[in-house]
Protein backbone atom coordinates (compact mmCIF):
# COMPACT_ATOMS: atom_id res chain seq x y z
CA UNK A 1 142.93 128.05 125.10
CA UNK A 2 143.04 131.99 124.59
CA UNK A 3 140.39 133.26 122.41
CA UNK A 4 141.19 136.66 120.96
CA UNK A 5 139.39 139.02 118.66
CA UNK A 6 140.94 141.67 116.61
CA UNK A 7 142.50 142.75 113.20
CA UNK A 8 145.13 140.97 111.34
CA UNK A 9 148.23 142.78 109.83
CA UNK A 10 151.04 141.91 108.05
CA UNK A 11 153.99 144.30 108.12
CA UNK A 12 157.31 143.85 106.22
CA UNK A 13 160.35 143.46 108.82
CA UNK A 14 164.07 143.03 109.60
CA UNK A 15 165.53 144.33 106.24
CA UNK A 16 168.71 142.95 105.56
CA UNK A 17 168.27 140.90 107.88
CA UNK A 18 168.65 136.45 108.33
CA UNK A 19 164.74 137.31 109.90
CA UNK A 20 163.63 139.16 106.99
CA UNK A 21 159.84 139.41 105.60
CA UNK A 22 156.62 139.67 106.63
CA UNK A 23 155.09 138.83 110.11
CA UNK A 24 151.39 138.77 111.07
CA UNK A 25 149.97 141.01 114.06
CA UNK A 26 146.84 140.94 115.57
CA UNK A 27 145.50 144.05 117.16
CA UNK A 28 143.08 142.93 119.45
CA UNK A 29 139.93 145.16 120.38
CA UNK A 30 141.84 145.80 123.49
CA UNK A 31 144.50 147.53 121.26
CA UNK A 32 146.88 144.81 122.42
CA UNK A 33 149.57 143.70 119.67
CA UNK A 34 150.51 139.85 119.50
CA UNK A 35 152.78 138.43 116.65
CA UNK A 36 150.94 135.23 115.14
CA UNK A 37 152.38 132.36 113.87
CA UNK A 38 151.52 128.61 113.30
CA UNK A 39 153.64 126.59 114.69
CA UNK A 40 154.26 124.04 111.36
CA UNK A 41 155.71 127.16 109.39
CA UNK A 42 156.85 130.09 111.94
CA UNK A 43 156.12 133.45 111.84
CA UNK A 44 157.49 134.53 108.70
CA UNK A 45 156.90 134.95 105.59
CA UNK A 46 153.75 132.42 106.32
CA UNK A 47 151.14 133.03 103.30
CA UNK A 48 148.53 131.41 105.42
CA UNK A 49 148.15 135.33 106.82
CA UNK A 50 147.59 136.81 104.27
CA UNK A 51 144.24 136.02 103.00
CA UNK A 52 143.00 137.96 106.62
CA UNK A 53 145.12 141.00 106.37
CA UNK A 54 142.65 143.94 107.20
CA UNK A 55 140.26 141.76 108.10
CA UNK A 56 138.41 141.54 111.61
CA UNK A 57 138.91 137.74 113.22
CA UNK A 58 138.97 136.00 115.90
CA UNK A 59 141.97 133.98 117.12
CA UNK A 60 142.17 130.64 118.67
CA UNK A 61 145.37 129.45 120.43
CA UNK A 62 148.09 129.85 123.31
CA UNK A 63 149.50 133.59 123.90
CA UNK A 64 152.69 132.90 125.22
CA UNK A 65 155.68 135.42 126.05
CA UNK A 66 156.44 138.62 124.36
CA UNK A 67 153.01 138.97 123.19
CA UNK A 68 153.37 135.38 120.62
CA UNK A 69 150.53 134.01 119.58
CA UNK A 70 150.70 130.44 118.73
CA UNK A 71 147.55 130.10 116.57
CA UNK A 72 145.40 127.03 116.38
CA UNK A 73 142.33 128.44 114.28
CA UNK A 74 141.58 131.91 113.06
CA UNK A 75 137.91 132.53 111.76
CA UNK A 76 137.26 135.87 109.93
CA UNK A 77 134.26 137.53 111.42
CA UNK A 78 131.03 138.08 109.42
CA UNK A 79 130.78 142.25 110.03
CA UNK A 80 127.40 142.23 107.66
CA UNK A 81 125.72 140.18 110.49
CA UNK A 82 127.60 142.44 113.27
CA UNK A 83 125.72 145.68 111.14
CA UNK A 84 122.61 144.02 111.72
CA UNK A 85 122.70 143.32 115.12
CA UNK A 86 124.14 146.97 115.80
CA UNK A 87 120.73 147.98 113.87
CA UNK A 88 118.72 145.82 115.79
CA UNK A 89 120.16 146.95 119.13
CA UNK A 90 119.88 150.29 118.10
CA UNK A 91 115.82 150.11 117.36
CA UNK A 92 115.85 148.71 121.14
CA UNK A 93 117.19 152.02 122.64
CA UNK A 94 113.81 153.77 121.10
């Protein structure tokens, strides 16, 4: 299982298209771009997304080819506690 974290975004696609509407990206911390999608609805137009978009996650599932991510779990990440431990970490350097 690939474990990925990252920010989601959902961009509008394909106008006029049969594949048109909005996908889900991650952008990893590695500034790697996957296209998510769950593999009960697809990739688009899936409002399961969109409750994360802008948000910092991390990704559970099966990168497969062309940079797809076949997600399994997505768990938004706390940043207040990542603040605190970036203050904590900092007092340590002193």
């Amino acid at each position: 299982m690939d474990i990925v974290k990252g920010t989601v975004l959902i961009r509008y696609m394909n106008k006029d298209s049969k594949s048109e509407g909005e996908i889900p990206f991650l952008i990893s911390e590695n500034m790697d771009i996957y296209r998510m999608y769950r593999k009960e609805h697809g990739d688009i137009n899936d409002p399961y997304f969109t409750q994360f978009e802008k948000q910092e996650v991390e990704v559970e599932g099966e990168i497969q080819e062309s940079n797809f991510f076949l997600v399994e779990r997505l768990t938004k990440i706390n940043l207040d506690n990542r603040a605190n431990d970036l203050k904590n970490n900092e007092k340590d350097l002193y």
